[in-house]
C-alpha atoms as a PDB file:
ATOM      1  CA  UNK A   1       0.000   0.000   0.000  1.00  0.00           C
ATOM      2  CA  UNK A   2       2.828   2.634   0.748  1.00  0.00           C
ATOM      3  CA  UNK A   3       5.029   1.497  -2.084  1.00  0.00           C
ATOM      4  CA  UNK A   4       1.942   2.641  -4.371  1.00  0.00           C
ATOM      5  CA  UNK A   5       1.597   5.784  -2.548  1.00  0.00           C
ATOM      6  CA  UNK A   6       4.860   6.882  -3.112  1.00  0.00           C
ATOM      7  CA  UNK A   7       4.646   5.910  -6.924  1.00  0.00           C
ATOM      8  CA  UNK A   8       1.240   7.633  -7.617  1.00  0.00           C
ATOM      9  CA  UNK A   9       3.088  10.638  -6.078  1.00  0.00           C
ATOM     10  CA  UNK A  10       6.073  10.235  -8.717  1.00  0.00           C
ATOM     11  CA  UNK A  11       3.703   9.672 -11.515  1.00  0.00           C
ATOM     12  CA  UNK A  12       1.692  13.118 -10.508  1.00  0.00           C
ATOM     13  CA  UNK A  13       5.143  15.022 -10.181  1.00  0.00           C
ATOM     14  CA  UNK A  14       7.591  13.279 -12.898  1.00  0.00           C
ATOM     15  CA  UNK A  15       5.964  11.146 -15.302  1.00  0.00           C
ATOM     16  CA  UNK A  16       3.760  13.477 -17.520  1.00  0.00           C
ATOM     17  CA  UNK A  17       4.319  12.434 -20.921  1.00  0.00           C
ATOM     18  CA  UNK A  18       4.710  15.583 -23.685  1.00  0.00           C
ATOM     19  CA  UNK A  19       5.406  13.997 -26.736  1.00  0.00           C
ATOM     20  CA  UNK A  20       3.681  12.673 -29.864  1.00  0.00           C
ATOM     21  CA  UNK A  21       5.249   9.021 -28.761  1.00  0.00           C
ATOM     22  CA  UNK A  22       6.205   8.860 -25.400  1.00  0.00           C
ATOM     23  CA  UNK A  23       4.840   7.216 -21.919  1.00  0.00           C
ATOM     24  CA  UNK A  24       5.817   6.154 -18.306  1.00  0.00           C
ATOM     25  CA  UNK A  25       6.926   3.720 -16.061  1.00  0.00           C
ATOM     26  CA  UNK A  26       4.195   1.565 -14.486  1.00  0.00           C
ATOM     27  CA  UNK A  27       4.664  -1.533 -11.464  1.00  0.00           C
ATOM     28  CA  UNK A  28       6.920  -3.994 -13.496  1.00  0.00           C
ATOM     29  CA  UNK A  29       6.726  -2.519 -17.108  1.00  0.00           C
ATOM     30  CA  UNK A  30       5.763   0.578 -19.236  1.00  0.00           C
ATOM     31  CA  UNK A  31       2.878   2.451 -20.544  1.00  0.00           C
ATOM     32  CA  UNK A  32       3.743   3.709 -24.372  1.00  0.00           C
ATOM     33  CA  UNK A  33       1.200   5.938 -25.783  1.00  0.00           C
ATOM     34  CA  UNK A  34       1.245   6.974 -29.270  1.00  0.00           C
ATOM     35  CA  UNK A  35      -1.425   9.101 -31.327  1.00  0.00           C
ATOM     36  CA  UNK A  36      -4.839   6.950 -31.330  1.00  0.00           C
ATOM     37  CA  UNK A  37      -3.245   4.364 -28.821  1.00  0.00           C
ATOM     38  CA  UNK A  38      -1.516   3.300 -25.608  1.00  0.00           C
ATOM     39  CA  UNK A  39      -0.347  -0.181 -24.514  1.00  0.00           C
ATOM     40  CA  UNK A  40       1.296  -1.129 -21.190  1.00  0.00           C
ATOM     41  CA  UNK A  41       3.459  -4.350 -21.016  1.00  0.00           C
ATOM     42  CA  UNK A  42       4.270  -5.740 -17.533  1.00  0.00           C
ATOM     43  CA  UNK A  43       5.979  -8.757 -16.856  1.00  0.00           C
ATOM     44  CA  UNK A  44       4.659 -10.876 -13.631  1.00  0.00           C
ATOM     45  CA  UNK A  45       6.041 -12.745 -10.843  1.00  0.00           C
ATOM     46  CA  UNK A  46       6.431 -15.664 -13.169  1.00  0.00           C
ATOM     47  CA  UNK A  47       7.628 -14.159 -15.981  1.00  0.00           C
ATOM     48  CA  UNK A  48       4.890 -14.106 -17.835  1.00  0.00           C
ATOM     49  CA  UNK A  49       4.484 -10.883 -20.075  1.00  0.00           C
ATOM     50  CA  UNK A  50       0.604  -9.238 -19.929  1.00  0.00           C
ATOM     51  CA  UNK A  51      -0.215  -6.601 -22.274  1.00  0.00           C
ATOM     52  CA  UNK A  52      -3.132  -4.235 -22.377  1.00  0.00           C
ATOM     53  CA  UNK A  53      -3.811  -1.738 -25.067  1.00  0.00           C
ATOM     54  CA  UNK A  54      -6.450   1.105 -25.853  1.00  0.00           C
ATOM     55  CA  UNK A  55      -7.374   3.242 -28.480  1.00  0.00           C
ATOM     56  CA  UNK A  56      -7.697   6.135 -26.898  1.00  0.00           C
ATOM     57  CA  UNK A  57      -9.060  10.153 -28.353  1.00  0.00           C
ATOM     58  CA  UNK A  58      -6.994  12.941 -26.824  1.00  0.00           C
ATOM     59  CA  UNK A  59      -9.255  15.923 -25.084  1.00  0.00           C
ATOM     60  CA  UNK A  60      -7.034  18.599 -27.029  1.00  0.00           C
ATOM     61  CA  UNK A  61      -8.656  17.116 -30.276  1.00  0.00           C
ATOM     62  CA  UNK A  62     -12.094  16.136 -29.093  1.00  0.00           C
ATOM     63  CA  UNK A  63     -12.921  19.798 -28.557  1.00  0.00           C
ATOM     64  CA  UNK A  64     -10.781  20.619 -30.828  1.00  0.00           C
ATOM     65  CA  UNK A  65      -7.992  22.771 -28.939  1.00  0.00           C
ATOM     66  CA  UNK A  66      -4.758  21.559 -30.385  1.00  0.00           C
ATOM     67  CA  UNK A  67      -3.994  25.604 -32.028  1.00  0.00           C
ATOM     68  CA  UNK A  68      -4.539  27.081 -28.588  1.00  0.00           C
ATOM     69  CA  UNK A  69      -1.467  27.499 -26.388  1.00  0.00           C
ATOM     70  CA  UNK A  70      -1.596  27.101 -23.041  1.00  0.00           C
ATOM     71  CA  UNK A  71      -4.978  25.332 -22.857  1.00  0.00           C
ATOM     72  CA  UNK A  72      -4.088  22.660 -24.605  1.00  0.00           C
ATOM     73  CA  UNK A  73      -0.747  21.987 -22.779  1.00  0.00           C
ATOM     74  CA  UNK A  74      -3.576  21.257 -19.246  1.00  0.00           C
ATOM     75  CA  UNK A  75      -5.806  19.192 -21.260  1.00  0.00           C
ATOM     76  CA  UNK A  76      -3.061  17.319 -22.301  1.00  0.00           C
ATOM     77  CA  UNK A  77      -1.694  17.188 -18.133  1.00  0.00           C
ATOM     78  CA  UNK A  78      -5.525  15.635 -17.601  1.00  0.00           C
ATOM     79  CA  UNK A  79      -5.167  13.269 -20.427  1.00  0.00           C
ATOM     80  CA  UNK A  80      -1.766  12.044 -19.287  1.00  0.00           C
ATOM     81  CA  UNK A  81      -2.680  11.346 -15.628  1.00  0.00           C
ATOM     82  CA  UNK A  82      -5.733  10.126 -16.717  1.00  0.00           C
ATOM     83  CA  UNK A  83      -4.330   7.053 -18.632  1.00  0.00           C
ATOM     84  CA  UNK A  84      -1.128   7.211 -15.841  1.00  0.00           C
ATOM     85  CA  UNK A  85      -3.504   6.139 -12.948  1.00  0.00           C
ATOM     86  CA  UNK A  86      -5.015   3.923 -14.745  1.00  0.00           C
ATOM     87  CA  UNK A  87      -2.846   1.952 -16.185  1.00  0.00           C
ATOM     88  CA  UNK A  88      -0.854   1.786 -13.132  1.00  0.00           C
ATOM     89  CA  UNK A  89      -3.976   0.336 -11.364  1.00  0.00           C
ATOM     90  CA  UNK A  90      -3.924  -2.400 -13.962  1.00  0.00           C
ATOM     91  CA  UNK A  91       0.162  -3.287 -13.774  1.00  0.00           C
ATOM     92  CA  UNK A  92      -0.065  -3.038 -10.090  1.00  0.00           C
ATOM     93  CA  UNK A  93      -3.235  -6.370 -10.186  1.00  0.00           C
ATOM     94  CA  UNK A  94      -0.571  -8.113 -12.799  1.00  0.00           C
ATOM     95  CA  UNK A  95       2.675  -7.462 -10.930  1.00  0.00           C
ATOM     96  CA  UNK A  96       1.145  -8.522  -7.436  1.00  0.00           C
ATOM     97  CA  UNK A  97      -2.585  -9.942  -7.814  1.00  0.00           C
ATOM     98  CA  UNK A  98      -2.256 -11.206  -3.982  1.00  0.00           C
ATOM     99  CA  UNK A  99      -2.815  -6.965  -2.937  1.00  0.00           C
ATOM    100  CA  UNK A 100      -6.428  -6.449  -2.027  1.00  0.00           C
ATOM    101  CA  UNK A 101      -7.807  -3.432  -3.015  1.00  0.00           C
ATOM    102  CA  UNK A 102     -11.271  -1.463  -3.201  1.00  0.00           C
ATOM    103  CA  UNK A 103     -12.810   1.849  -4.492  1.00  0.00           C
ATOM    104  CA  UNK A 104     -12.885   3.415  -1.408  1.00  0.00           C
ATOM    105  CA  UNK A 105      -9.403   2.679  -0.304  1.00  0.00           C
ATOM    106  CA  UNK A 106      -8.474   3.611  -4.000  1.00  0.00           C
ATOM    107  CA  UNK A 107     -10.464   7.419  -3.361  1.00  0.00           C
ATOM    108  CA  UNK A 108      -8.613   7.544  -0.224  1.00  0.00           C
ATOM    109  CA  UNK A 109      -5.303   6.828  -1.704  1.00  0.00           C
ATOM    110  CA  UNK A 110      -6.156   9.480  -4.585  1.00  0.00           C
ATOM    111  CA  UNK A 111      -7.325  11.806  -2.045  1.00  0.00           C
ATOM    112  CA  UNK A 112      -4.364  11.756   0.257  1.00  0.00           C
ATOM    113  CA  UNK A 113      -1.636  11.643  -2.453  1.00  0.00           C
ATOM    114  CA  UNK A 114      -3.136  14.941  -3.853  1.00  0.00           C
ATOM    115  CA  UNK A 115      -3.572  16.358  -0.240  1.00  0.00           C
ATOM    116  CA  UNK A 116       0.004  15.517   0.873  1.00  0.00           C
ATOM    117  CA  UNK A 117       1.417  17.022  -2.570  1.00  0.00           C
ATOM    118  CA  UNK A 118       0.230  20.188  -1.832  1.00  0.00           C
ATOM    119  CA  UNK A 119       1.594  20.384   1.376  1.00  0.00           C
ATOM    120  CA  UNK A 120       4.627  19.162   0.390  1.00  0.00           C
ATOM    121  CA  UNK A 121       5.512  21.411  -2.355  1.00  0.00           C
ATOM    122  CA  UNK A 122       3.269  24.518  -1.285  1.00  0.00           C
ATOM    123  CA  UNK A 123       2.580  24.275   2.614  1.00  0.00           C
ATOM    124  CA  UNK A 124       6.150  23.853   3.296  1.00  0.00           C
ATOM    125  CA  UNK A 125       7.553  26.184   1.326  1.00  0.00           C
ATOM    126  CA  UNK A 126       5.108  28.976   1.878  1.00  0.00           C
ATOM    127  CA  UNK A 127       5.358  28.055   5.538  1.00  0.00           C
ATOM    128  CA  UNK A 128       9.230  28.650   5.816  1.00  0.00           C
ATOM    129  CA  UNK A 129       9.159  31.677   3.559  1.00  0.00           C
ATOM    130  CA  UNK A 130       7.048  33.589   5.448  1.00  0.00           C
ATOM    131  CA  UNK A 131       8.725  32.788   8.646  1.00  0.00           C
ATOM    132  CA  UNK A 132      11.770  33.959   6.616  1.00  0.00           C
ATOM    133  CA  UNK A 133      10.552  37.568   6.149  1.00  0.00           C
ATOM    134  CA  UNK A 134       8.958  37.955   9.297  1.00  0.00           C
ATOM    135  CA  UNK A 135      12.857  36.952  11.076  1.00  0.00           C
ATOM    136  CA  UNK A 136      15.263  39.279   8.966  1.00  0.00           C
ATOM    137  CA  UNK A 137      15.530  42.706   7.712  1.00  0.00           C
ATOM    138  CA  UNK A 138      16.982  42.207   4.501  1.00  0.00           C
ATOM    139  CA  UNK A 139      14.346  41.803   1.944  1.00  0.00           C
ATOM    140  CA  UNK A 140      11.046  43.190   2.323  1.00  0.00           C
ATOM    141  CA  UNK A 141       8.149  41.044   2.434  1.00  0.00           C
ATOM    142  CA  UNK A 142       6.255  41.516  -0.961  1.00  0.00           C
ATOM    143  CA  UNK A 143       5.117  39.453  -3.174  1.00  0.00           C
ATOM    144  CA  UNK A 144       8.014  39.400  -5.796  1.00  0.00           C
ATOM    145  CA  UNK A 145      10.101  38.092  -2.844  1.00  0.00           C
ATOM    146  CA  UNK A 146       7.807  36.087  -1.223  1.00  0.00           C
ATOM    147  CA  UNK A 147       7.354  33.930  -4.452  1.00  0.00           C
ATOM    148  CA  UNK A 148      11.451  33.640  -5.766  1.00  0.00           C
ATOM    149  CA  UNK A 149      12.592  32.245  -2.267  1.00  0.00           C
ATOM    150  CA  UNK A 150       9.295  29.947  -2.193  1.00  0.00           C
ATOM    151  CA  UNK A 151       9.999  29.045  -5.630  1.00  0.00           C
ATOM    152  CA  UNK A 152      13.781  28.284  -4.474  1.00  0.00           C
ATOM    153  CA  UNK A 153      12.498  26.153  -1.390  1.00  0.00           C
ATOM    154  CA  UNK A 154      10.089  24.396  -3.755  1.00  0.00           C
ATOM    155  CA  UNK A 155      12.905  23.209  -5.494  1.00  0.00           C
ATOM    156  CA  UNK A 156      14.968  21.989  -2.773  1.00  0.00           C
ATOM    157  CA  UNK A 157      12.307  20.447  -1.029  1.00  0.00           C
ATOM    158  CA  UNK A 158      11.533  18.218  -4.907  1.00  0.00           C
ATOM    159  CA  UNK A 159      15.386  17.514  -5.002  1.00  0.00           C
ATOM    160  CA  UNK A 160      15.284  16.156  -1.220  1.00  0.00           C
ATOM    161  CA  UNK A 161      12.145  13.814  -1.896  1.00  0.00           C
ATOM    162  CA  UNK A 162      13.158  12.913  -5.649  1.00  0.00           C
ATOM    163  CA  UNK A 163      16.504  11.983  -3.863  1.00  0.00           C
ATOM    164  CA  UNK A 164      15.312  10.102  -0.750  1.00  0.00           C
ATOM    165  CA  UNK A 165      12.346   8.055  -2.622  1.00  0.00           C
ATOM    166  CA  UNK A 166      15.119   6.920  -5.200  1.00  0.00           C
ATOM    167  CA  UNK A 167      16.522   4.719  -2.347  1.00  0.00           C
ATOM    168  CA  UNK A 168      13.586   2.773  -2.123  1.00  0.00           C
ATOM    169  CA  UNK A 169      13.686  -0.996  -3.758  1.00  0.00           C
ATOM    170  CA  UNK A 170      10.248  -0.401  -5.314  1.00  0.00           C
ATOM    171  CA  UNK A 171      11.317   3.500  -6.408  1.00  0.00           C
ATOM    172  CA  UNK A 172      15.025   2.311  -8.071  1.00  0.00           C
ATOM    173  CA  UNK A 173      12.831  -0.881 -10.378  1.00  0.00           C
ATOM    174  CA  UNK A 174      10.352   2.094 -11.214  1.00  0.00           C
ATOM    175  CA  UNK A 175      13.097   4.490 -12.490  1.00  0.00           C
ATOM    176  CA  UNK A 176      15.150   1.524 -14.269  1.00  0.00           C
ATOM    177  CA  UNK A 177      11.900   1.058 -16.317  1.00  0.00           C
ATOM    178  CA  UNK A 178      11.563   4.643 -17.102  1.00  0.00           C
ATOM    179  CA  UNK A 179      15.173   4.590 -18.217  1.00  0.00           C
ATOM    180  CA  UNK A 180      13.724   1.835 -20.406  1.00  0.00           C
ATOM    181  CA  UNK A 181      11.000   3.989 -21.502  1.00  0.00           C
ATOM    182  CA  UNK A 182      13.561   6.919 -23.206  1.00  0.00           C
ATOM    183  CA  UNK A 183      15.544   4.161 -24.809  1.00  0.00           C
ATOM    184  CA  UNK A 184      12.685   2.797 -26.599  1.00  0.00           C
ATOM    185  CA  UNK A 185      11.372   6.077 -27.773  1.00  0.00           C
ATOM    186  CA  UNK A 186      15.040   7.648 -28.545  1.00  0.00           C
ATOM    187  CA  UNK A 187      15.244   4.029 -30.355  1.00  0.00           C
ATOM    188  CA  UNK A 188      11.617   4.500 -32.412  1.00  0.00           C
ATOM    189  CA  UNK A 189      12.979   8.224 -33.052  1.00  0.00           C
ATOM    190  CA  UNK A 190      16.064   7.358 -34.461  1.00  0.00           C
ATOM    191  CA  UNK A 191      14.203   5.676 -37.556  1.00  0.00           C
ATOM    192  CA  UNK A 192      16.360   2.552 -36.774  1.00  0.00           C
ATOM    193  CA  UNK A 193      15.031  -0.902 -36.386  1.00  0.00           C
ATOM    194  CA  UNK A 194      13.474  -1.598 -33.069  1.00  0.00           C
ATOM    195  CA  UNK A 195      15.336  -3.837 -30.749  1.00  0.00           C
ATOM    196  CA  UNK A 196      17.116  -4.569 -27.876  1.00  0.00           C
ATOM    197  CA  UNK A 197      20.757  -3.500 -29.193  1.00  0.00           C
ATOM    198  CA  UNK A 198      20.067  -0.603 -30.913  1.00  0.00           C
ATOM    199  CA  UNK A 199      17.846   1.100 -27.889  1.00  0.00           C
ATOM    200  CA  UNK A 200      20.486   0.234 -25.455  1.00  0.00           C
ATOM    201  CA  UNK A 201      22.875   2.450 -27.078  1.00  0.00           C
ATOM    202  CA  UNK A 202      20.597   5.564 -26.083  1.00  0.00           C
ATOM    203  CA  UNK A 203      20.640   7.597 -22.947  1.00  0.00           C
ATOM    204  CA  UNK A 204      18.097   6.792 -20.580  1.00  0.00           C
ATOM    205  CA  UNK A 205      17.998  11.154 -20.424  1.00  0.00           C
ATOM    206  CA  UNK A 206      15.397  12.391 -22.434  1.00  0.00           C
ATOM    207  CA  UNK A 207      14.474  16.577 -23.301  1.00  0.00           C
ATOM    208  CA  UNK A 208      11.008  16.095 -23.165  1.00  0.00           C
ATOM    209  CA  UNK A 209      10.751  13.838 -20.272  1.00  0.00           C
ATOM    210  CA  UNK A 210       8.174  15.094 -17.768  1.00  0.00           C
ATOM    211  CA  UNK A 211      11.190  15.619 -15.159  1.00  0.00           C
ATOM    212  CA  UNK A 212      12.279  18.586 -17.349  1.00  0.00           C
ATOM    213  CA  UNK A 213       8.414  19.344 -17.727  1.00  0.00           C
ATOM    214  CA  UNK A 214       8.812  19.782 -13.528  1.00  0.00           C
ATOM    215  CA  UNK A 215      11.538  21.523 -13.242  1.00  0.00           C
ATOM    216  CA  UNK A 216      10.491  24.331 -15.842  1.00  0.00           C
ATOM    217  CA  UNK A 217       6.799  24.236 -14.326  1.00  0.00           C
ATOM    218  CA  UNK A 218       8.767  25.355 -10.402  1.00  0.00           C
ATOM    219  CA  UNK A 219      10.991  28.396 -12.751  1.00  0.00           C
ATOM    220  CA  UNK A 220       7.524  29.191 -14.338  1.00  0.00           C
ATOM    221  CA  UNK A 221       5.616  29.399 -10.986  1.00  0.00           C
ATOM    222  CA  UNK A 222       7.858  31.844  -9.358  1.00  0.00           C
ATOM    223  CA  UNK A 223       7.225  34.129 -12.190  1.00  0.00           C
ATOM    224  CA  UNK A 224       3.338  33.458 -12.402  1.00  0.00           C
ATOM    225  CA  UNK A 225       2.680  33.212  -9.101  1.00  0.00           C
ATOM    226  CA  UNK A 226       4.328  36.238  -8.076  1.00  0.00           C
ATOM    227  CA  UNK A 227       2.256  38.519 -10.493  1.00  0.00           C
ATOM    228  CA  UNK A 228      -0.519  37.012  -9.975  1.00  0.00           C
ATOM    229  CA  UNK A 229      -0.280  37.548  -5.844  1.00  0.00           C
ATOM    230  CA  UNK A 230       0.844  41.094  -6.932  1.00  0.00           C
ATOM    231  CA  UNK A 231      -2.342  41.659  -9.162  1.00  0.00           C
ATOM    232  CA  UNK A 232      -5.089  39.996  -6.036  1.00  0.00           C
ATOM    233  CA  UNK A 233      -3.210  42.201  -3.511  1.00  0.00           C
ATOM    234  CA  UNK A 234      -3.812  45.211  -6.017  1.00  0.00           C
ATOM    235  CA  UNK A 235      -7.214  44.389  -6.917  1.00  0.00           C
ATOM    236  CA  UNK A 236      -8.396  42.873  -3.221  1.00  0.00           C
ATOM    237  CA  UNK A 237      -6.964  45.066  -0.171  1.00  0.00           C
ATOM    238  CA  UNK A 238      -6.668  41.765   1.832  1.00  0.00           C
ATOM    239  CA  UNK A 239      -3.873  39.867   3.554  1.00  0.00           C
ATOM    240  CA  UNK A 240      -2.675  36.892   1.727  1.00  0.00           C
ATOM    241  CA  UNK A 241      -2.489  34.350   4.207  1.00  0.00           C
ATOM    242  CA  UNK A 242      -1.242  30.788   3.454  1.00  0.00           C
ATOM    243  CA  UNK A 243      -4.472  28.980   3.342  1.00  0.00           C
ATOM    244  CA  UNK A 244      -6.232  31.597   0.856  1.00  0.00           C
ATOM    245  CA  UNK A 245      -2.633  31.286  -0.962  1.00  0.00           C
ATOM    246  CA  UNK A 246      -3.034  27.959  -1.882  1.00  0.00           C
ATOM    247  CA  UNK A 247      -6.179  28.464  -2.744  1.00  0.00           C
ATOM    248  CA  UNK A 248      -5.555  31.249  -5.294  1.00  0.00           C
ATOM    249  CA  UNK A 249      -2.309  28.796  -6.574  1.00  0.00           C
ATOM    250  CA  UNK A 250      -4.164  25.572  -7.095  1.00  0.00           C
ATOM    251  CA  UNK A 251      -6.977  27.958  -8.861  1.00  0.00           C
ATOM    252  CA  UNK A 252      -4.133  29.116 -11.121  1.00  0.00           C
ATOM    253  CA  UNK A 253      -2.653  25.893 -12.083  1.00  0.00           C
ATOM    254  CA  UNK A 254      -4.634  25.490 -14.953  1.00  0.00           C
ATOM    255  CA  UNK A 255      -2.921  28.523 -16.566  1.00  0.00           C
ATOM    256  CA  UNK A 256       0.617  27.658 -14.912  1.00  0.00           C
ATOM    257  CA  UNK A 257       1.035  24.306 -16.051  1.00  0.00           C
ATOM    258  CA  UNK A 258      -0.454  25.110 -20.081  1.00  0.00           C
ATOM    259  CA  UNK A 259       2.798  27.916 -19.661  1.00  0.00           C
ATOM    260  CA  UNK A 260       5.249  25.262 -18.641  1.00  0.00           C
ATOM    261  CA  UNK A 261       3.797  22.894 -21.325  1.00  0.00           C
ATOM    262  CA  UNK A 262       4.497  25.681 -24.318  1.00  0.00           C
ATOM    263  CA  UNK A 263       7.736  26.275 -22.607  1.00  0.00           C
ATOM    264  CA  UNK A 264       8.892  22.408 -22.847  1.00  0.00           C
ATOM    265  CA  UNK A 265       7.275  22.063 -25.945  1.00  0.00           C
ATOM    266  CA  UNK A 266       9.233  25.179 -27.374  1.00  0.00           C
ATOM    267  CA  UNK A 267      12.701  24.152 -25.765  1.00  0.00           C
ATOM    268  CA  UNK A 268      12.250  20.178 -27.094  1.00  0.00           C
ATOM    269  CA  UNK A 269      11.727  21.707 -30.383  1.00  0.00           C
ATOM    270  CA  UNK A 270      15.002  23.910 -30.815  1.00  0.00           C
ATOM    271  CA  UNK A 271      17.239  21.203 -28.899  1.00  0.00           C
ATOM    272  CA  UNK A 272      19.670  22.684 -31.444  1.00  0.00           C
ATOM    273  CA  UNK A 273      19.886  25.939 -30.630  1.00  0.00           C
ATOM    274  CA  UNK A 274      22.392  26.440 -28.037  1.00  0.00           C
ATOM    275  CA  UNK A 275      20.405  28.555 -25.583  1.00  0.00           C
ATOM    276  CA  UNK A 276      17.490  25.975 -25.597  1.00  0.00           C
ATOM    277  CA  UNK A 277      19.494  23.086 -25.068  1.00  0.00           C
ATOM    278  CA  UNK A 278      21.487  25.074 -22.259  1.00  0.00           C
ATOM    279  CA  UNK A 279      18.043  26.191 -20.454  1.00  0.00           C
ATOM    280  CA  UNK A 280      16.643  22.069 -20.843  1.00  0.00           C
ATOM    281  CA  UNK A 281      19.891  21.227 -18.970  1.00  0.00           C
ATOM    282  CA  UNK A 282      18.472  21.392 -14.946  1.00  0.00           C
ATOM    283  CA  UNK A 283      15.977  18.822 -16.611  1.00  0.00           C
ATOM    284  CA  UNK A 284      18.341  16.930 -17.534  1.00  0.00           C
ATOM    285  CA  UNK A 285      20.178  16.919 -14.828  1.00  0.00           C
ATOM    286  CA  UNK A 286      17.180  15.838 -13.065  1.00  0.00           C
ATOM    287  CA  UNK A 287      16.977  12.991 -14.499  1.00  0.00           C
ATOM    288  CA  UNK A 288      20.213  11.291 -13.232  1.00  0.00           C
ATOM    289  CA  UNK A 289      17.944  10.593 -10.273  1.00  0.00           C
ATOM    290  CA  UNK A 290      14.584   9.269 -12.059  1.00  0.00           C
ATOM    291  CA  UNK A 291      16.088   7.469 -14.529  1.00  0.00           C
ATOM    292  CA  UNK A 292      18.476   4.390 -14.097  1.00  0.00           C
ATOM    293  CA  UNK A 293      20.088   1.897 -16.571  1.00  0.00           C
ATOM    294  CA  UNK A 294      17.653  -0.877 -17.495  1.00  0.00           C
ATOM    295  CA  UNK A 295      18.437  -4.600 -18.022  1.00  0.00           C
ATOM    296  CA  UNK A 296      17.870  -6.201 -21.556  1.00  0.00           C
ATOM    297  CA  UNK A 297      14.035  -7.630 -19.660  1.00  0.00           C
ATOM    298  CA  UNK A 298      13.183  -4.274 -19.203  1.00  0.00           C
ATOM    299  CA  UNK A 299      13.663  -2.865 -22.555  1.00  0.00           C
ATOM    300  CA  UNK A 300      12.337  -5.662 -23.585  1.00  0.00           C
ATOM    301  CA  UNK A 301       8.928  -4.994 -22.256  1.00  0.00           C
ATOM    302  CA  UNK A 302       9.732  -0.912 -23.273  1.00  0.00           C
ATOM    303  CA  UNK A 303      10.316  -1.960 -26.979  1.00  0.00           C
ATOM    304  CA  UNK A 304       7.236  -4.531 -26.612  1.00  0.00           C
ATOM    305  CA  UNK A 305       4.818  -1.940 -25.546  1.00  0.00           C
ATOM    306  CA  UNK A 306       5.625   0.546 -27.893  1.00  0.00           C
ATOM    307  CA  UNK A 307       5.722  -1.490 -30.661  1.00  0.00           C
ATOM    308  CA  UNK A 308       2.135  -3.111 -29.197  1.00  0.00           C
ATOM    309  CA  UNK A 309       0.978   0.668 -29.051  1.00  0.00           C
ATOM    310  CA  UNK A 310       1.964   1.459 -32.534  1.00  0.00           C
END
């Protein structure tokens, strides 16, 4: 039960998939999801490979919002966690069908996951910052300043949990497989043939992996969030507390994360340009921690459920 806490909570922070093909790590195998499809291999206790696949009809072009920046960079967040939660419900039955489960232990899961994310990343942060201001005589306490050294403890606090959570048994499998997962689509990218060999010769460090999409989404919020405090403060003579902070935040991720979706987009795109691969570097840096070198078994099952998918 705690092992899938801790990967729901790396699949809601690191594993939002931003390209055409692309997927995630699931319990014992990989989602791949291409355009029309997705397919998740996972290999069982006995060694037996299980694979599920889906067509599947993107919100973006449903309501037809693929020419609209920004929005369609959160429909595409909802689509991605969408198909990440529940394909990792279905690898989790294959990899260990002895774990009990129910709906209302599955809400509760959700529920608490989502809770202890924003605590974890806002609470925290806003918590110490403010304590911060109130104890020195340096900066003044405005909103511009209030937001960079948030933004700043945000980051550490990711780098401290990324780092201890990569420790775990469970947590190192999970980010061997993901290092599967970039092989197999650097491999499919490539335009070579398909296999074990060839994808092994990639990095396991991808640009458009959603650890970079992360990492530029805590540089966007500092900038976002700190006008957007400035503006309510402006507009509604109140204190910002912490509590009605969050609340204006999480109201405001919509907009934040379709910013940091254009941004990765934009910087995946011109991986040539020597600015835009110099500002996707922190990503990839990143990514020394949530990706490690996969076995020939795991690609395997990378290269089998993207080539299922397609």
């Amino acid at each position: 039960m705690i092992h899938k806490l801790f990967i729901k909570q790396l699949l809601l922070l690191v594993y939002k998939s931003s390209i055409m093909v692309g997927g995630q790590a699931v319990i014992e195998g990989v989602m791949m999801r291409v355009p029309g499809f997705y397919a998740t291999a996972v290999r069982d206790k006995k060694g037996t490979l299980h694979v599920h696949r889906e067509s599947f009809h993107p919100l973006t072009e449903k309501y037809q919002l693929n020419n609209i920046p920004i929005i369609r960079g959160f429909f595409h967040l909802i689509d991605s966690m969408k198909i990440g939660f529940k394909e990792l419900e279905w690898s989790s039955k294959i990899a260990d069908p002895q774990e009990t489960s129910n709906k209302l232990q599955d809400i509760f899961m959700s529920i608490f996951s989502v809770l202890f994310t924003i605590f974890l990343f806002m609470g925290i942060p806003y918590f110490l910052t403010d304590l911060s201001l109130k104890s020195q005589t340096y900066f003044s306490k405005n909103e511009f300043n209030f937001n960079i050294l948030a933004g700043l403890l945000r980051i550490a606090v990711f780098l401290l949990y990324l780092i201890l959570l990569s420790r775990l048994k469970d947590i190192k499998t999970l980010f061997e497989y993901h290092g599967a997962e970039h092989k197999a689509v650097y491999n499919f990218e490539s335009g070579k043939a398909i296999n074990i060999k060839n994808a092994q010769k990639f990095s396991t460090k991808h640009p458009r992996c959603g650890t970079s999409f992360v990492f530029i989404l805590m540089i966007v919020t500092i900038f976002t969030y700190s006008i957007i405090d400035s503006l309510f403060v402006y507009i509604v003579p109140i204190n910002l507390n912490m509590p009605l902070r969050i609340l204006l935040h999480l109201s405001c991720l919509p907009v934040v994360s379709g910013v940091g979706y254009e941004v990765l987009k934009f910087l995946a795109k011109y991986q040539k340009n020597i600015v835009c691969k110099l500002l996707s570097q922190p990503g990839m840096w990143l990514q020394k921690i949530t990706t490690n070198e996969p076995n020939d078994q795991q690609l395997e099952i990378a290269i089998h459920a993207l080539k299922i998918a397609l």
